[in-house]
C-alpha atoms as a PDB file:
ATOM      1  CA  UNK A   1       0.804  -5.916  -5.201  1.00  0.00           C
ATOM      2  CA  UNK A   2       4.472  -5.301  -5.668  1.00  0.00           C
ATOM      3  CA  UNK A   3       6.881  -7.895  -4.294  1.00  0.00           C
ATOM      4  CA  UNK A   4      10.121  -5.797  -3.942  1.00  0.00           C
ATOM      5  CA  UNK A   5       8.784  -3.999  -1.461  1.00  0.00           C
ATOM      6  CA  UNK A   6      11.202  -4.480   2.088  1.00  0.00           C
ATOM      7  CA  UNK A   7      10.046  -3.488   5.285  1.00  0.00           C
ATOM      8  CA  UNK A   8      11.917  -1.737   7.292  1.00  0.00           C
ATOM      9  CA  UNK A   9      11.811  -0.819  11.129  1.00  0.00           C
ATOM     10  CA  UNK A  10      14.941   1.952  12.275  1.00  0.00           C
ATOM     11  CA  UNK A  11      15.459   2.392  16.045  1.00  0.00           C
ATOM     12  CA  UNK A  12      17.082   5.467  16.824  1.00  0.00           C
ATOM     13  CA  UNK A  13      17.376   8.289  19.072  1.00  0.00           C
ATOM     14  CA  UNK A  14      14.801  10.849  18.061  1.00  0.00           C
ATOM     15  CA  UNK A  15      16.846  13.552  17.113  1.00  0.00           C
ATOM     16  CA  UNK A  16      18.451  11.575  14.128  1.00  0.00           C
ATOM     17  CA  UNK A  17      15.087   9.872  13.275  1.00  0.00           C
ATOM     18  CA  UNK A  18      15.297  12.867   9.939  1.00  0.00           C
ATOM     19  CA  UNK A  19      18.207  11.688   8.954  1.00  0.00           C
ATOM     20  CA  UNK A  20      17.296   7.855   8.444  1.00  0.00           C
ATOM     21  CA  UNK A  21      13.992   9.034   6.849  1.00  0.00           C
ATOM     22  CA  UNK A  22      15.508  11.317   4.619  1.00  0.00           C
ATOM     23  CA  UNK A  23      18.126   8.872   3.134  1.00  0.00           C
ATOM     24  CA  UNK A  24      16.314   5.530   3.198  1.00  0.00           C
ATOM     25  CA  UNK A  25      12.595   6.704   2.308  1.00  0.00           C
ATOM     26  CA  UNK A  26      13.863   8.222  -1.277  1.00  0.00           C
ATOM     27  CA  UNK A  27      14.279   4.132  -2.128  1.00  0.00           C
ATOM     28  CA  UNK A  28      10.601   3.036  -3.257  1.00  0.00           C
ATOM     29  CA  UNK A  29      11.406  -0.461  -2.506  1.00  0.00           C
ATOM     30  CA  UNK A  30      11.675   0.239   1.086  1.00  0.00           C
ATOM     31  CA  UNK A  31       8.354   0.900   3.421  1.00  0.00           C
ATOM     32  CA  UNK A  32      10.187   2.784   6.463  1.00  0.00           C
ATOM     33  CA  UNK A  33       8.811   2.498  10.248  1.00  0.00           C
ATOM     34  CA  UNK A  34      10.729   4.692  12.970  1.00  0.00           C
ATOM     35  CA  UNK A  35      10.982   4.159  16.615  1.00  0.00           C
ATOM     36  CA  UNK A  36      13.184   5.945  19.245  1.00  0.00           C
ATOM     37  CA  UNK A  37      13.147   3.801  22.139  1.00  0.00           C
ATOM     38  CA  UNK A  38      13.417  -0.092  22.815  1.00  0.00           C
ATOM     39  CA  UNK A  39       9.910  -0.602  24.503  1.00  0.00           C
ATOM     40  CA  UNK A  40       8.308   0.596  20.933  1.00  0.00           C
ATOM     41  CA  UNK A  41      10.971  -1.942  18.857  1.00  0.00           C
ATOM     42  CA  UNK A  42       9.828  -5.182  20.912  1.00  0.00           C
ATOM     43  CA  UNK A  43       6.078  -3.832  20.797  1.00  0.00           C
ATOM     44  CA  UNK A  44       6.060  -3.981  17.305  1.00  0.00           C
ATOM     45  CA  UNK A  45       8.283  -6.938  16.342  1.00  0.00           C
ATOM     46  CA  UNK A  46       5.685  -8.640  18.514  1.00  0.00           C
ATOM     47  CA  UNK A  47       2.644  -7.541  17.237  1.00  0.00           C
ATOM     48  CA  UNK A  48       1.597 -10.218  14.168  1.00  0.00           C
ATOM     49  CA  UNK A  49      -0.302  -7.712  12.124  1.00  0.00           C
ATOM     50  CA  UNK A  50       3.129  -5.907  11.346  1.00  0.00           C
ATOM     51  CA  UNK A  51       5.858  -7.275   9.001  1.00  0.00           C
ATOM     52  CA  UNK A  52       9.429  -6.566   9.470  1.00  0.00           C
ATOM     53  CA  UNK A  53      12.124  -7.794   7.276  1.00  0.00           C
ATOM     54  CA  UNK A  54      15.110  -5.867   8.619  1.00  0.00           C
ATOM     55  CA  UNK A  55      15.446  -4.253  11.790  1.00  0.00           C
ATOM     56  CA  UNK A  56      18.107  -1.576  11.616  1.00  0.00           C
ATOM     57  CA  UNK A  57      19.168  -0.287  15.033  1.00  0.00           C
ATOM     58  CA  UNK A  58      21.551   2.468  15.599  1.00  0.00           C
ATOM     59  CA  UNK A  59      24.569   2.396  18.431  1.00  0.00           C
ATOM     60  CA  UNK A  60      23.340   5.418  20.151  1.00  0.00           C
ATOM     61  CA  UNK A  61      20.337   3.931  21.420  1.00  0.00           C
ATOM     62  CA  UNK A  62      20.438   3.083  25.070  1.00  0.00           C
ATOM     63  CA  UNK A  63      21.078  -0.839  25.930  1.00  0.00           C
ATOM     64  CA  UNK A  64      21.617  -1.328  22.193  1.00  0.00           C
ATOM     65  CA  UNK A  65      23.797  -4.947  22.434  1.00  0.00           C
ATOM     66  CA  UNK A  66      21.687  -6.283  25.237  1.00  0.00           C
ATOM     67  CA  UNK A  67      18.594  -5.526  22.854  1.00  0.00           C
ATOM     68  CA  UNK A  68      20.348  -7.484  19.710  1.00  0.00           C
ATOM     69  CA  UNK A  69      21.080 -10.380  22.330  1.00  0.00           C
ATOM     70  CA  UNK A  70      17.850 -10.836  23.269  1.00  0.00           C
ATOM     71  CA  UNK A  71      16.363 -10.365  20.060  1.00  0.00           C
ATOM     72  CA  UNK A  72      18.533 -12.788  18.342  1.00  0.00           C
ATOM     73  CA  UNK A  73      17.301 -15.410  20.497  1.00  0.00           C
ATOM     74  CA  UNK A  74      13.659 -14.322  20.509  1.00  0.00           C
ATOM     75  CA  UNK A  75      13.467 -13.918  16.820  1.00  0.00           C
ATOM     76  CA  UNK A  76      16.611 -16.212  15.563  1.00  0.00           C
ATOM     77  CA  UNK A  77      15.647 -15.166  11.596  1.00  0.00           C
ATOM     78  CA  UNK A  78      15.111 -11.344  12.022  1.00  0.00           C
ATOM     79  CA  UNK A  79      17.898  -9.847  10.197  1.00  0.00           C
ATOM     80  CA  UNK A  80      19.550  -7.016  12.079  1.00  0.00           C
ATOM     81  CA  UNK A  81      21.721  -4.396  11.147  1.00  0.00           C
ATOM     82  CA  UNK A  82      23.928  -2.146  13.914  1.00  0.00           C
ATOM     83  CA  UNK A  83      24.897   1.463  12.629  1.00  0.00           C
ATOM     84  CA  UNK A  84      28.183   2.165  14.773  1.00  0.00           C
ATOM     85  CA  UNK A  85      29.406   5.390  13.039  1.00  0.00           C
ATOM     86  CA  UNK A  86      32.049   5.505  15.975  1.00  0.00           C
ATOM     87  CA  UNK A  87      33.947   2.314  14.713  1.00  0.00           C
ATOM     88  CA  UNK A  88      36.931   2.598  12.422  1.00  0.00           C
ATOM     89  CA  UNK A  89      35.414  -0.886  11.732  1.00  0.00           C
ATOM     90  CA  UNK A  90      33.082  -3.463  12.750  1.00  0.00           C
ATOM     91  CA  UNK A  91      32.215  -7.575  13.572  1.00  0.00           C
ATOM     92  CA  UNK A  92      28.817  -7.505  13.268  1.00  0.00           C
ATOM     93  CA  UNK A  93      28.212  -9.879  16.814  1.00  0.00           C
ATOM     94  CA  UNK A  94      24.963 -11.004  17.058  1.00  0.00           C
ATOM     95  CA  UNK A  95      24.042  -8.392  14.400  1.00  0.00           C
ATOM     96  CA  UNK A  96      23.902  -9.843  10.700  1.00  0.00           C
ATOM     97  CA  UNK A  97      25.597  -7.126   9.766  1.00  0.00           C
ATOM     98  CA  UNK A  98      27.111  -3.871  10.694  1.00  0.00           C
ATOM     99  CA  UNK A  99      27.082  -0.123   9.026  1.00  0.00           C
ATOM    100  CA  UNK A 100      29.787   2.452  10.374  1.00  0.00           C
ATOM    101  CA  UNK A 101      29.132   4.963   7.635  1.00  0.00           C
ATOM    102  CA  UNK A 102      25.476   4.194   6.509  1.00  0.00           C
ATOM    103  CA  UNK A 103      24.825   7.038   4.328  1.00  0.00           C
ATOM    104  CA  UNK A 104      28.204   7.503   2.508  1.00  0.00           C
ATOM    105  CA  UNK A 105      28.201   5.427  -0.761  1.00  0.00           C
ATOM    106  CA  UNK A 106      24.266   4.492  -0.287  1.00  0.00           C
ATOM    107  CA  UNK A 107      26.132   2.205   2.182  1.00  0.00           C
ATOM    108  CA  UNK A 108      23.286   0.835   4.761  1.00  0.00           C
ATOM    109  CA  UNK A 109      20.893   0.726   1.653  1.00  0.00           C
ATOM    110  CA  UNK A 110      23.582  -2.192  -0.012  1.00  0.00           C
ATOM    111  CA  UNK A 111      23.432  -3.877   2.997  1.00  0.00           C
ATOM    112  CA  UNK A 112      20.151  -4.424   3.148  1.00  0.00           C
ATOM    113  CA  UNK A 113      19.648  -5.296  -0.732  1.00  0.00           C
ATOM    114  CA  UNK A 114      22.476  -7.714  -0.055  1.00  0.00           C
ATOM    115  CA  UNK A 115      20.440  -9.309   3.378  1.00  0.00           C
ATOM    116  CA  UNK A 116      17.566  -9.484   1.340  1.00  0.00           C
ATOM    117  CA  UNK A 117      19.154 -11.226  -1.689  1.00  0.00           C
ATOM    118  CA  UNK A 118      20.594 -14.162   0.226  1.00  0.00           C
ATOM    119  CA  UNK A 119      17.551 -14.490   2.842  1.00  0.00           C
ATOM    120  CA  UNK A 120      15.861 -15.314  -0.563  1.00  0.00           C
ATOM    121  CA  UNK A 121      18.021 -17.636  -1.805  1.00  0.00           C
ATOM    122  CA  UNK A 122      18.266 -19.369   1.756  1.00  0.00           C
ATOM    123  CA  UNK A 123      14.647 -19.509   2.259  1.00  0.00           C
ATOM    124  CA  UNK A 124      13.510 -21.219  -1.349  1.00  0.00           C
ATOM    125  CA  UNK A 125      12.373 -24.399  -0.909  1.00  0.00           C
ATOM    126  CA  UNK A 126      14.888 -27.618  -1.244  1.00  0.00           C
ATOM    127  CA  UNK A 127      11.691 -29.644  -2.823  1.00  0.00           C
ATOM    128  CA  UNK A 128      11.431 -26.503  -6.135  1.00  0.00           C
ATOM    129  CA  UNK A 129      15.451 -26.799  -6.612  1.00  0.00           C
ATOM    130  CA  UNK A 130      14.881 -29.896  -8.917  1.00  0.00           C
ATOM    131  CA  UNK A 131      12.992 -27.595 -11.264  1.00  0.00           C
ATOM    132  CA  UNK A 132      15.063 -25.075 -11.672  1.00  0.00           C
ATOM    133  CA  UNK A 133      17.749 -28.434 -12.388  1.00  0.00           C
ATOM    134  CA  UNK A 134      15.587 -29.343 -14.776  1.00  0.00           C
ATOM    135  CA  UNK A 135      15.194 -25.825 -16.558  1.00  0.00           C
ATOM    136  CA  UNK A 136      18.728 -25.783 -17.024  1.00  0.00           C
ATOM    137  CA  UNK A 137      18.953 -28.669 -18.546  1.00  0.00           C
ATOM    138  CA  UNK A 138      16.047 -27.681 -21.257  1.00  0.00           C
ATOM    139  CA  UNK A 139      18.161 -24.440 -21.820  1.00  0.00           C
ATOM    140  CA  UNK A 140      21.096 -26.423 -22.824  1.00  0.00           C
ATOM    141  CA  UNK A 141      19.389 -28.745 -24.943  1.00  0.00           C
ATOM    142  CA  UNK A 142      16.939 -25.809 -26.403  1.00  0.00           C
ATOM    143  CA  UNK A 143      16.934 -25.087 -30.515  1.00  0.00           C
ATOM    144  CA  UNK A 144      19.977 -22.483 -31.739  1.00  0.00           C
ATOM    145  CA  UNK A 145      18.507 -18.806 -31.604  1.00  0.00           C
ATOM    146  CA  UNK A 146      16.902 -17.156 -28.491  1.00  0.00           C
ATOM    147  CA  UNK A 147      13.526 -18.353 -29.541  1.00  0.00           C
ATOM    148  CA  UNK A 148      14.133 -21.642 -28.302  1.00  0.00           C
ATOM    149  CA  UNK A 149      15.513 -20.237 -24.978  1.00  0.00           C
ATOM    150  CA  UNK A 150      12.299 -18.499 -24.552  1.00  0.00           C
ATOM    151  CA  UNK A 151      10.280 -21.411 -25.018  1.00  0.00           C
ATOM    152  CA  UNK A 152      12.130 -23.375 -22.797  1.00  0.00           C
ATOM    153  CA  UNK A 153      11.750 -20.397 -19.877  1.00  0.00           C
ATOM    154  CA  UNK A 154       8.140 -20.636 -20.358  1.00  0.00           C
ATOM    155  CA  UNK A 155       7.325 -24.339 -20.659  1.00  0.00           C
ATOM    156  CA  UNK A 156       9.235 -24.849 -17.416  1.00  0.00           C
ATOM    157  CA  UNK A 157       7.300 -22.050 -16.028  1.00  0.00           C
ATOM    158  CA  UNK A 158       4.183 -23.844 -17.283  1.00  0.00           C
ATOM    159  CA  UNK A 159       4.987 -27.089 -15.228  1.00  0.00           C
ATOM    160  CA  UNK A 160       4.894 -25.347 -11.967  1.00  0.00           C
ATOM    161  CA  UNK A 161       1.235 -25.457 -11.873  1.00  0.00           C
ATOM    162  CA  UNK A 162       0.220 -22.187 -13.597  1.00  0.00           C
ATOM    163  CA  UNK A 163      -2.352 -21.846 -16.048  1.00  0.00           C
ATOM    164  CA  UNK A 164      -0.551 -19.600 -18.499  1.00  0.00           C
ATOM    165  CA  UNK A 165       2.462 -18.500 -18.990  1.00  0.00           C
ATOM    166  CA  UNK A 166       3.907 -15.823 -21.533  1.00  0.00           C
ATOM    167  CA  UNK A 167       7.379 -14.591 -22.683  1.00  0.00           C
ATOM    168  CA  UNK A 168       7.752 -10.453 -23.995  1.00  0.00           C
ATOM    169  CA  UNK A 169      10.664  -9.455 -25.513  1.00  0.00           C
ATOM    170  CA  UNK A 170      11.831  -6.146 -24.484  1.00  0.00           C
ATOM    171  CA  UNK A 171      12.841  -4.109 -28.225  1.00  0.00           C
ATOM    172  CA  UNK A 172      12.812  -0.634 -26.240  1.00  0.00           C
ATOM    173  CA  UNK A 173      12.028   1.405 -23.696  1.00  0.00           C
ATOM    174  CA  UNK A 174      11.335   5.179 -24.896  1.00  0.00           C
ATOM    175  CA  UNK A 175       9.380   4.592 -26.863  1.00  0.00           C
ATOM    176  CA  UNK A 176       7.806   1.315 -25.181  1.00  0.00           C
ATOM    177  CA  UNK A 177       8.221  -1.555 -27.129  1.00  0.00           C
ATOM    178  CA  UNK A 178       7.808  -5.062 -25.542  1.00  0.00           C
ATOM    179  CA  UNK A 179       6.285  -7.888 -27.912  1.00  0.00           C
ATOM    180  CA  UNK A 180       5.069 -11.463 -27.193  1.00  0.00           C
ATOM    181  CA  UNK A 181       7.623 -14.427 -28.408  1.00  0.00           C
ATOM    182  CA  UNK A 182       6.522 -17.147 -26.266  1.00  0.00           C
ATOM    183  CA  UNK A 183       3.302 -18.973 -24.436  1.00  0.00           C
ATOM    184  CA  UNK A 184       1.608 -21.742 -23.180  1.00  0.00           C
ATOM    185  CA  UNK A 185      -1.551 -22.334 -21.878  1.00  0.00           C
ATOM    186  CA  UNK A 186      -5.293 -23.357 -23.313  1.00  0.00           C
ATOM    187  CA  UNK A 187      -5.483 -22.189 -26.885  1.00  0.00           C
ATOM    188  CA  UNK A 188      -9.035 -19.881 -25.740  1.00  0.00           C
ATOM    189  CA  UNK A 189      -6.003 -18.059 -23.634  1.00  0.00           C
ATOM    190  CA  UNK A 190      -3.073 -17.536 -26.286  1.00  0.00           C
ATOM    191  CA  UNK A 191      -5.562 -16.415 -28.753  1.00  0.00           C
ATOM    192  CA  UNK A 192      -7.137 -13.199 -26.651  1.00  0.00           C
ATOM    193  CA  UNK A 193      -3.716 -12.849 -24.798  1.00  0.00           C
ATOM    194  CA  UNK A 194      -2.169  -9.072 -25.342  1.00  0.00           C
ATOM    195  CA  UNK A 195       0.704  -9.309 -28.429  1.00  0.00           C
ATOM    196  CA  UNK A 196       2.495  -6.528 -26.649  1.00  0.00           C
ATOM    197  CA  UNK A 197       2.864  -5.006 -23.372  1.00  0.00           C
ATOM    198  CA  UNK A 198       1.912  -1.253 -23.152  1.00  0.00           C
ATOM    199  CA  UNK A 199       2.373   1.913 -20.611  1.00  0.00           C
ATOM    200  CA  UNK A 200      -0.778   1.397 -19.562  1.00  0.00           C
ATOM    201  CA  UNK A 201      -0.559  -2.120 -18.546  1.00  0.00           C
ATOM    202  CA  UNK A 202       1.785  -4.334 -15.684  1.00  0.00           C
ATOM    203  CA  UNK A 203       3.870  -5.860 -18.615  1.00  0.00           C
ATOM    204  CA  UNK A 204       5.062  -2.287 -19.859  1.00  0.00           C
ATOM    205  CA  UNK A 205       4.875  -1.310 -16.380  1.00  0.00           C
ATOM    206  CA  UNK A 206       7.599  -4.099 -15.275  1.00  0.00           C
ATOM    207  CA  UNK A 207       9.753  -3.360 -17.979  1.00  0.00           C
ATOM    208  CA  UNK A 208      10.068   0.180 -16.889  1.00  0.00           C
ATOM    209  CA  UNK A 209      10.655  -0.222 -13.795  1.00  0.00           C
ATOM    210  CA  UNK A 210      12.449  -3.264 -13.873  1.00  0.00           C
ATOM    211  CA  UNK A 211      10.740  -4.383 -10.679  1.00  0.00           C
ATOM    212  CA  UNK A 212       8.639  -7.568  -9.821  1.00  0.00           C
ATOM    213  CA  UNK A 213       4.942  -6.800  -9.672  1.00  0.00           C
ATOM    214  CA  UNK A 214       1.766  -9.356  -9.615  1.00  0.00           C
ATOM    215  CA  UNK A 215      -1.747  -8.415  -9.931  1.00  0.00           C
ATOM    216  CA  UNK A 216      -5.153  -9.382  -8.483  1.00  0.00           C
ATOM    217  CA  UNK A 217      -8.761  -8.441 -10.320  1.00  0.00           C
ATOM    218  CA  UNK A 218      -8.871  -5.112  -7.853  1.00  0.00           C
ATOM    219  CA  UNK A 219      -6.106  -4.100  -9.209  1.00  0.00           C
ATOM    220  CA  UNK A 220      -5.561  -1.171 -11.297  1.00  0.00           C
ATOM    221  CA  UNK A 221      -2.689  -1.725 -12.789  1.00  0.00           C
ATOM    222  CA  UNK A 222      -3.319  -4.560 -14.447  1.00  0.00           C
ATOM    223  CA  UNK A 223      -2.334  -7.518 -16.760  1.00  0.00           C
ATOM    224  CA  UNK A 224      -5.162  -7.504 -19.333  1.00  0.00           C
ATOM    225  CA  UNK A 225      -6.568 -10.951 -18.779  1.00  0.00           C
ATOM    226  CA  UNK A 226      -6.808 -10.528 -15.113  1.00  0.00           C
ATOM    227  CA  UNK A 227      -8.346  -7.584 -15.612  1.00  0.00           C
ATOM    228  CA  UNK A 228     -10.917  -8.951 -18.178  1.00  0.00           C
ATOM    229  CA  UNK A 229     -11.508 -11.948 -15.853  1.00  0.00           C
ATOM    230  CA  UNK A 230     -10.516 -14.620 -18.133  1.00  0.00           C
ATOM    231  CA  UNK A 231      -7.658 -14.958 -14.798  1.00  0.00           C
ATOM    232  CA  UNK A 232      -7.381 -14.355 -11.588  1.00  0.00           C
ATOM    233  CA  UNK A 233      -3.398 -13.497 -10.867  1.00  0.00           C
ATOM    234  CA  UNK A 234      -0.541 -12.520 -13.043  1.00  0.00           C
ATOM    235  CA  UNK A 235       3.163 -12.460 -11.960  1.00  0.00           C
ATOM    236  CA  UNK A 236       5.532 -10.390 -14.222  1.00  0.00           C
ATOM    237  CA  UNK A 237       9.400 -10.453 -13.970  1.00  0.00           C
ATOM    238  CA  UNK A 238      11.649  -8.631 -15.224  1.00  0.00           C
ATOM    239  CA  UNK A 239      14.669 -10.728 -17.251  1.00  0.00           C
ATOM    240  CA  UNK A 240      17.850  -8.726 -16.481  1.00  0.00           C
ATOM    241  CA  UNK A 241      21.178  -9.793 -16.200  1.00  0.00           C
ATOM    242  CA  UNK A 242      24.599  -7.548 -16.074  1.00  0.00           C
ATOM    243  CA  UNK A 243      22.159  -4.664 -16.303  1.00  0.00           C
ATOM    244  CA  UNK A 244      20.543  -4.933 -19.503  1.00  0.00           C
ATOM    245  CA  UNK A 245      17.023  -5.322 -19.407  1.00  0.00           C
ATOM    246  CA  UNK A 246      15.862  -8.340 -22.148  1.00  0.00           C
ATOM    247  CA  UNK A 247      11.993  -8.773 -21.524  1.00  0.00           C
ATOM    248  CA  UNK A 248       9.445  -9.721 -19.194  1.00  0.00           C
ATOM    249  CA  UNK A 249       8.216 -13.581 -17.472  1.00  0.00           C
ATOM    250  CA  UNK A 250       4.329 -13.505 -17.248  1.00  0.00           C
ATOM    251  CA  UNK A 251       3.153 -16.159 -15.419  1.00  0.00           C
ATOM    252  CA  UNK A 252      -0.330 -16.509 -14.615  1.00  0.00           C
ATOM    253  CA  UNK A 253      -2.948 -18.415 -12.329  1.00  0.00           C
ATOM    254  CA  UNK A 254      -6.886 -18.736 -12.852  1.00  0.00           C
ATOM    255  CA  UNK A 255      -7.598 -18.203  -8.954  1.00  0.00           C
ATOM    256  CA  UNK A 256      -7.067 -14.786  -7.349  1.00  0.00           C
ATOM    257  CA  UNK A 257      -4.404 -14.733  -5.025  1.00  0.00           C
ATOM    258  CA  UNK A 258      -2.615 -18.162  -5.470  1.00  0.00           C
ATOM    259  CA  UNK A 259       0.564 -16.726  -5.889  1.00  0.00           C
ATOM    260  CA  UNK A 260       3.001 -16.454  -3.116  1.00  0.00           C
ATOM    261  CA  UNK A 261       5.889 -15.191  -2.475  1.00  0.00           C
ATOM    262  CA  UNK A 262       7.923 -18.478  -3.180  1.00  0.00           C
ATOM    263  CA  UNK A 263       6.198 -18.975  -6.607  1.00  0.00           C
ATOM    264  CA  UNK A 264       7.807 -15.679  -7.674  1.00  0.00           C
ATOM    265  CA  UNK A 265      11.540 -16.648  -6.034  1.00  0.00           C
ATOM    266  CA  UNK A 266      11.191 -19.536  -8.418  1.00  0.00           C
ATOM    267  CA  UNK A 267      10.065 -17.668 -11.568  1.00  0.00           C
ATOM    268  CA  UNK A 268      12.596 -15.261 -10.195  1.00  0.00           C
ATOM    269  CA  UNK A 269      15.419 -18.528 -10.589  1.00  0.00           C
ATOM    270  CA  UNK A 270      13.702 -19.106 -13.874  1.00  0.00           C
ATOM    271  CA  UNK A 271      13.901 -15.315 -15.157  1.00  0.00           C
ATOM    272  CA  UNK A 272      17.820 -14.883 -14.307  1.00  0.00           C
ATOM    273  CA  UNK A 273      19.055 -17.898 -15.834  1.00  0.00           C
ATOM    274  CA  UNK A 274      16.817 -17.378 -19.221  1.00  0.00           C
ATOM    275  CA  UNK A 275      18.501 -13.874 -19.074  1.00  0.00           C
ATOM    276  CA  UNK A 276      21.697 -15.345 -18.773  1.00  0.00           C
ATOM    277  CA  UNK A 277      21.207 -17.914 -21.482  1.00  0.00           C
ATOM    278  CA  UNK A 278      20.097 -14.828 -23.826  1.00  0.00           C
ATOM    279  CA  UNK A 279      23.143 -12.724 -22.998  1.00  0.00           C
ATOM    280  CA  UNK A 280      25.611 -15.815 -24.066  1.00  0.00           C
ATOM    281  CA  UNK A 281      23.325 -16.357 -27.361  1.00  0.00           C
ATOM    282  CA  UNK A 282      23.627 -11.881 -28.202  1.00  0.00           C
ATOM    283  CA  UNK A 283      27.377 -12.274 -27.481  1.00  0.00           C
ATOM    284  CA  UNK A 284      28.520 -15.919 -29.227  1.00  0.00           C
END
């Protein structure tokens, strides 16, 4: 199941429903719904079975500001954001925020990253903050060398209740390169876990695409010891920072589906500061 993935309902006149598909449907991250009236907006919003993270709603649709009012009060942490391509510029109201040239510059698509990225943030738990506290802490007092950094990133990984937990160092991409440095977990584990990541597997996978993925036994693409069955989940980040891509965060659970959304913000916390720590090492 991959965790990037933003949903995404547009209302907007029919005749320019094309036009939103076109330009935010080429974006894999972003699973697109399209509506043209208001009825069909509050009929799905309400129905539980369908997730919205972002409802983008465009100025030329009939009653558009008495819509955002009501919604705003109906669903207080739906994040909104108006198109108004007749503005010069924009206060975004009731909206979260607002878009008057959405598809100049990838403009709307920013937006949303940016709503995403700080709903994320906002939404982590106050009780895991002492963790990620604590990790920096163990990168600061970590051995010299980047080693000890990646050590560090897993072991705190470890102590939030997974079973395993491996680092990969990323040597390069084409061709794939991606090697363990790093684990924890029940010797029976470390001893059968994969030594490197490979095209064929969610490790290689990740650091391709530089995207968050976990798997489940169905899945197809696969970490190796899920797919075995010596686990039952594996979470894989990607550790970037400034752009540069420096390995992947496995971390990995023995029951199937007992990892959640929030367990991957905080491996997320984990994987951005270990990057960080890295990129200070490569350039002192």
């Amino acid at each position: 199941m991959m965790l990037t993935s933003i949903d995404i309902l547009v209302a907007v006149q029919r005749d320019r429903a094309g036009e939103y598909y076109q330009n935010l449907s080429a974006n894999q991250d972003f699973s697109i719904q399209i509506v043209s009236d208001t009825g069909d907006t509050l009929e799905i919003l309400s129905d539980r079975d369908r997730h919205v993270d972002i409802l983008i709603i465009d100025n030329s649709l009939p009653g558009v500001f008495d819509l955002i009012t009501d919604l705003r009060h109906t669903y207080p942490r739906l994040l909104i954001i108006l198109v108004d391509e007749e503005a010069d510029f924009g206060l975004p109201g009731h909206a979260d925020d607002i878009s008057t040239e959405p598809f100049t510059n990838q403009d709307l698509e920013k937006r949303i990253r940016r709503l995403m990225s700080d709903r994320r943030l906002e939404t982590l738990r106050a009780d895991s903050l002492p963790a990620v506290r604590q990790f920096a802490k163990r990168l600061r007092t970590a051995p010299p060398g980047e080693g000890g950094k990646y050590q560090a990133a897993v072991s705190a990984s470890f102590d939030l209740n997974y079973d395993y937990v491996a680092f990969y160092r990323l040597e390069s991409i084409e061709p794939l390169k991606i090697e363990l440095k790093a684990q924890e977990g029940p010797k029976s584990i470390q001893a059968v876990a994969p030594k490197q990541g490979s095209e064929d597997d969610i490790i290689g996978w990740v650091a391709k695409n530089r995207q968050i993925r976990i798997s489940s036994p169905e899945d197809t693409l696969n970490h190796p010891l899920v797919a075995r069955g010596r686990l039952g989940a594996a979470a894989c980040i990607p550790v970037i920072f400034s752009g540069t891509n420096y390995g992947v965060l496995v971390a990995c659970r023995e029951q199937p589906g007992s990892i959640s959304q929030e367990n991957v913000l905080m491996l997320e916390l984990i994987s951005t500061q270990l990057a960080a720590a890295i990129s200070k090492e490569r350039v002192d």
